[in-house]
C-alpha atoms as a PDB file:
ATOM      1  CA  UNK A   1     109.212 110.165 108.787  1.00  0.00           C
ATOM      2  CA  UNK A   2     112.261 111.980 110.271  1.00  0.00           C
ATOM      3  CA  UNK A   3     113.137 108.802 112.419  1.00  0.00           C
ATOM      4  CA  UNK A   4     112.867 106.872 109.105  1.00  0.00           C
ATOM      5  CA  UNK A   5     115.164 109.925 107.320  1.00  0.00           C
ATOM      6  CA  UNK A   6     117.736 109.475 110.212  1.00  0.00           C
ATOM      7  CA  UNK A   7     118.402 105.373 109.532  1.00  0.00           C
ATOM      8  CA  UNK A   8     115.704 103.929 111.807  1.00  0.00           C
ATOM      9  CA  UNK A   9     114.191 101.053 109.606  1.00  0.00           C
ATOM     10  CA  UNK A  10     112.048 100.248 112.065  1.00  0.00           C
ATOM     11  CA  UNK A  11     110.049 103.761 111.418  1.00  0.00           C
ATOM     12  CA  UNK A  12     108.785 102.876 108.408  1.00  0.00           C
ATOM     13  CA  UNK A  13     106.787  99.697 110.117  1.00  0.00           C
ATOM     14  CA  UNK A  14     104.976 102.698 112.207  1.00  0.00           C
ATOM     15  CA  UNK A  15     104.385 104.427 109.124  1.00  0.00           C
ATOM     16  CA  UNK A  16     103.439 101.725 107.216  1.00  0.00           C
ATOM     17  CA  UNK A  17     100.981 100.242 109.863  1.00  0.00           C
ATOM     18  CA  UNK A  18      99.183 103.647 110.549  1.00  0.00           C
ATOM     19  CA  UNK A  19      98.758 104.555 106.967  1.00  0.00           C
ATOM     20  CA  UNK A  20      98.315 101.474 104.767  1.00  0.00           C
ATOM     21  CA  UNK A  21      94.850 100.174 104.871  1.00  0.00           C
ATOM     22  CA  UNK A  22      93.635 104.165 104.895  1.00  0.00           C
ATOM     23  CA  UNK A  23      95.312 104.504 101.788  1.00  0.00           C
ATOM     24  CA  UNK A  24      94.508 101.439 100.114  1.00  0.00           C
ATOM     25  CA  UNK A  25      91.401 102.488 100.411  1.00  0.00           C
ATOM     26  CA  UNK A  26      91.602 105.640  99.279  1.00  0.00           C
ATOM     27  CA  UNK A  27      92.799 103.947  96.103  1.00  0.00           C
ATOM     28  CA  UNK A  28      90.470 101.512  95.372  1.00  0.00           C
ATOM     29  CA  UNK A  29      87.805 104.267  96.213  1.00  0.00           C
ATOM     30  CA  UNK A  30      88.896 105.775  93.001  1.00  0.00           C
ATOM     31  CA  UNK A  31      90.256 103.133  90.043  1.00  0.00           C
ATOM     32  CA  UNK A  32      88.158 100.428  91.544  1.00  0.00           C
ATOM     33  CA  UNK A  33      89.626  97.412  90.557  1.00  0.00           C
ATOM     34  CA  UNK A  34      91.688  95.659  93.697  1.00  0.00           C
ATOM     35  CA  UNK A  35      95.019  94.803  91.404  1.00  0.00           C
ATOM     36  CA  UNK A  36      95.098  97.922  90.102  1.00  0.00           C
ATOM     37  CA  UNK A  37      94.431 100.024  93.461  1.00  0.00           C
ATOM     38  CA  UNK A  38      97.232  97.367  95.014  1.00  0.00           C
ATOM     39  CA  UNK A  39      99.805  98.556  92.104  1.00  0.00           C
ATOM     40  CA  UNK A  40      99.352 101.915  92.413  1.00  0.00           C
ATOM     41  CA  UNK A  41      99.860 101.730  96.740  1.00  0.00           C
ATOM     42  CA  UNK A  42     102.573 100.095  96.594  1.00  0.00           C
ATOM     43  CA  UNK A  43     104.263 102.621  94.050  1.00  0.00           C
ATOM     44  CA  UNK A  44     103.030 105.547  96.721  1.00  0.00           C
ATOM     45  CA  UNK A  45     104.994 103.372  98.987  1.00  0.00           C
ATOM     46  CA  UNK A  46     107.829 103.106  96.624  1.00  0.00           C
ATOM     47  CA  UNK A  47     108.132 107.025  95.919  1.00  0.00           C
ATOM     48  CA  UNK A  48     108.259 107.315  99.960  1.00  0.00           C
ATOM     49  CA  UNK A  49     111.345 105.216 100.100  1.00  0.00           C
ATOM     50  CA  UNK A  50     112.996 107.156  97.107  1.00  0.00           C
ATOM     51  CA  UNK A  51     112.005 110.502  98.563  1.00  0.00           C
ATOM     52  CA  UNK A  52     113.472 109.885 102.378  1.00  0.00           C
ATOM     53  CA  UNK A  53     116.861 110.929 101.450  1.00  0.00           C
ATOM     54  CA  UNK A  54     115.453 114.602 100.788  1.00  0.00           C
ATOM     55  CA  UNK A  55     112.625 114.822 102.657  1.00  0.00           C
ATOM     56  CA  UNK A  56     111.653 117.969 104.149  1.00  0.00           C
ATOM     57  CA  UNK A  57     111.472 118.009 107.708  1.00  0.00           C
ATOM     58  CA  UNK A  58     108.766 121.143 107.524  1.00  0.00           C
ATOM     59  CA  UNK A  59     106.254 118.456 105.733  1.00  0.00           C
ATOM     60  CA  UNK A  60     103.658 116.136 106.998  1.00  0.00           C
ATOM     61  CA  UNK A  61     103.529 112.403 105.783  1.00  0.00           C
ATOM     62  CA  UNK A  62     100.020 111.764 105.430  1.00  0.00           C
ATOM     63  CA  UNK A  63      98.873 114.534 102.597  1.00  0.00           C
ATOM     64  CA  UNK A  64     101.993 113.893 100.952  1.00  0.00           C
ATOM     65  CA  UNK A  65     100.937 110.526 100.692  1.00  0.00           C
ATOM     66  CA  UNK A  66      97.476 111.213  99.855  1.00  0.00           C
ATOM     67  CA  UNK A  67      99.072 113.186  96.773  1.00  0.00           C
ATOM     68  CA  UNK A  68     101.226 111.183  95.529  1.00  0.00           C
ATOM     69  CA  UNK A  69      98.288 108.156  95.483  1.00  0.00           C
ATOM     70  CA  UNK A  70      95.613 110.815  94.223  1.00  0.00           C
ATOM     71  CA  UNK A  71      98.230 111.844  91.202  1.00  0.00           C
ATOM     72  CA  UNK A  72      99.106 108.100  90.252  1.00  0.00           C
ATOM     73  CA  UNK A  73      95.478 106.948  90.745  1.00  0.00           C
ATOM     74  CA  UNK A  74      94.353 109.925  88.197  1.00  0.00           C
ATOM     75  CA  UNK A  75      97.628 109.483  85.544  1.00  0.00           C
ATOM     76  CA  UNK A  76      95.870 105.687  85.130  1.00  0.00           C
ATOM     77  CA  UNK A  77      92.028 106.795  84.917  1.00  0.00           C
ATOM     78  CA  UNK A  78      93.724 109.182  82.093  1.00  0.00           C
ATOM     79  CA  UNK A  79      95.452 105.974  80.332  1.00  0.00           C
ATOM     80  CA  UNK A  80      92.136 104.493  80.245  1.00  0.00           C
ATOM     81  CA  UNK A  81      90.597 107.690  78.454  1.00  0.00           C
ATOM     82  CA  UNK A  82      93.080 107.401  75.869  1.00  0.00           C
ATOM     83  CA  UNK A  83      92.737 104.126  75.281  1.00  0.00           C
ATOM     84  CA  UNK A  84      89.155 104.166  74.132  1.00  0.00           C
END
Protein backbone atom coordinates (compact mmCIF):
# COMPACT_ATOMS: atom_id res chain seq x y z
CA UNK A 1 0.00 0.00 0.00
CA UNK A 2 2.88 2.46 0.69
CA UNK A 3 4.31 1.83 -2.91
CA UNK A 4 0.75 2.58 -4.13
CA UNK A 5 0.72 5.90 -1.52
CA UNK A 6 4.12 6.97 -3.09
CA UNK A 7 2.71 7.13 -7.06
CA UNK A 8 3.44 3.54 -8.11
CA UNK A 9 0.19 2.56 -10.09
CA UNK A 10 1.44 -0.49 -10.71
CA UNK A 11 1.04 -1.42 -6.75
CA UNK A 12 -2.34 -1.50 -6.76
CA UNK A 13 -2.31 -4.53 -9.56
CA UNK A 14 -0.31 -6.48 -6.58
CA UNK A 15 -2.86 -5.47 -4.27
CA UNK A 16 -5.59 -6.02 -6.28
CA UNK A 17 -4.46 -9.56 -7.50
CA UNK A 18 -3.61 -10.86 -3.90
CA UNK A 19 -6.76 -9.64 -2.34
CA UNK A 20 -9.68 -9.69 -4.79
CA UNK A 21 -11.14 -13.07 -5.15
CA UNK A 22 -10.54 -13.48 -1.04
CA UNK A 23 -12.65 -10.66 -0.63
CA UNK A 24 -15.22 -11.25 -3.07
CA UNK A 25 -15.79 -13.98 -1.31
CA UNK A 26 -15.94 -12.79 1.82
CA UNK A 27 -18.80 -10.73 0.43
CA UNK A 28 -20.90 -12.96 -1.16
CA UNK A 29 -20.39 -15.21 2.01
CA UNK A 30 -22.51 -12.68 3.69
CA UNK A 31 -25.36 -10.72 1.32
CA UNK A 32 -25.44 -13.68 -0.96
CA UNK A 33 -26.57 -12.49 -4.05
CA UNK A 34 -23.46 -12.21 -6.77
CA UNK A 35 -24.56 -8.44 -8.07
CA UNK A 36 -24.92 -7.30 -4.90
CA UNK A 37 -21.60 -8.89 -3.29
CA UNK A 38 -19.88 -7.45 -6.80
CA UNK A 39 -21.29 -3.76 -5.85
CA UNK A 40 -20.32 -3.71 -2.58
CA UNK A 41 -16.29 -5.03 -3.61
CA UNK A 42 -15.88 -2.81 -5.84
CA UNK A 43 -16.93 0.17 -3.45
CA UNK A 44 -14.22 -1.51 -0.79
CA UNK A 45 -12.04 -1.03 -3.75
CA UNK A 46 -13.23 2.42 -4.34
CA UNK A 47 -12.76 3.66 -0.57
CA UNK A 48 -9.01 2.20 -1.00
CA UNK A 49 -8.32 4.55 -3.82
CA UNK A 50 -9.94 7.58 -1.90
CA UNK A 51 -8.13 6.68 1.30
CA UNK A 52 -4.33 6.36 -0.30
CA UNK A 53 -3.71 9.96 -0.03
CA UNK A 54 -3.87 9.60 3.94
CA UNK A 55 -3.13 6.34 4.57
CA UNK A 56 -1.34 5.41 7.57
CA UNK A 57 1.81 3.83 7.06
CA UNK A 58 1.48 2.01 10.77
CA UNK A 59 -1.70 0.01 9.16
CA UNK A 60 -2.06 -3.24 7.41
CA UNK A 61 -4.15 -3.51 4.10
CA UNK A 62 -5.87 -6.64 4.45
CA UNK A 63 -8.13 -6.05 7.86
CA UNK A 64 -8.66 -2.69 6.71
CA UNK A 65 -10.13 -4.12 3.83
CA UNK A 66 -11.93 -6.78 5.51
CA UNK A 67 -13.64 -3.76 7.49
CA UNK A 68 -14.51 -1.67 5.23
CA UNK A 69 -16.35 -4.82 3.12
CA UNK A 70 -17.76 -6.26 6.55
CA UNK A 71 -19.29 -2.51 7.36
CA UNK A 72 -20.79 -1.99 3.72
CA UNK A 73 -21.92 -5.65 3.48
CA UNK A 74 -23.86 -5.12 7.03
CA UNK A 75 -25.20 -1.18 6.20
CA UNK A 76 -27.15 -3.26 3.12
CA UNK A 77 -28.43 -6.43 5.20
CA UNK A 78 -29.76 -3.36 7.50
CA UNK A 79 -31.55 -1.66 4.29
CA UNK A 80 -33.18 -4.86 3.76
CA UNK A 81 -34.52 -4.97 7.49
CA UNK A 82 -36.05 -1.74 7.01
CA UNK A 83 -37.53 -2.39 4.08
CA UNK A 84 -39.82 -5.14 5.23
Amino acid sequence: MLAYCAGQAAAFDTLYARYQAALYRYILRTVQVPQVAGDIFQDTWLRLIQAANHWDAARRVAPWLYTVARHRALDHLRSLKQQV
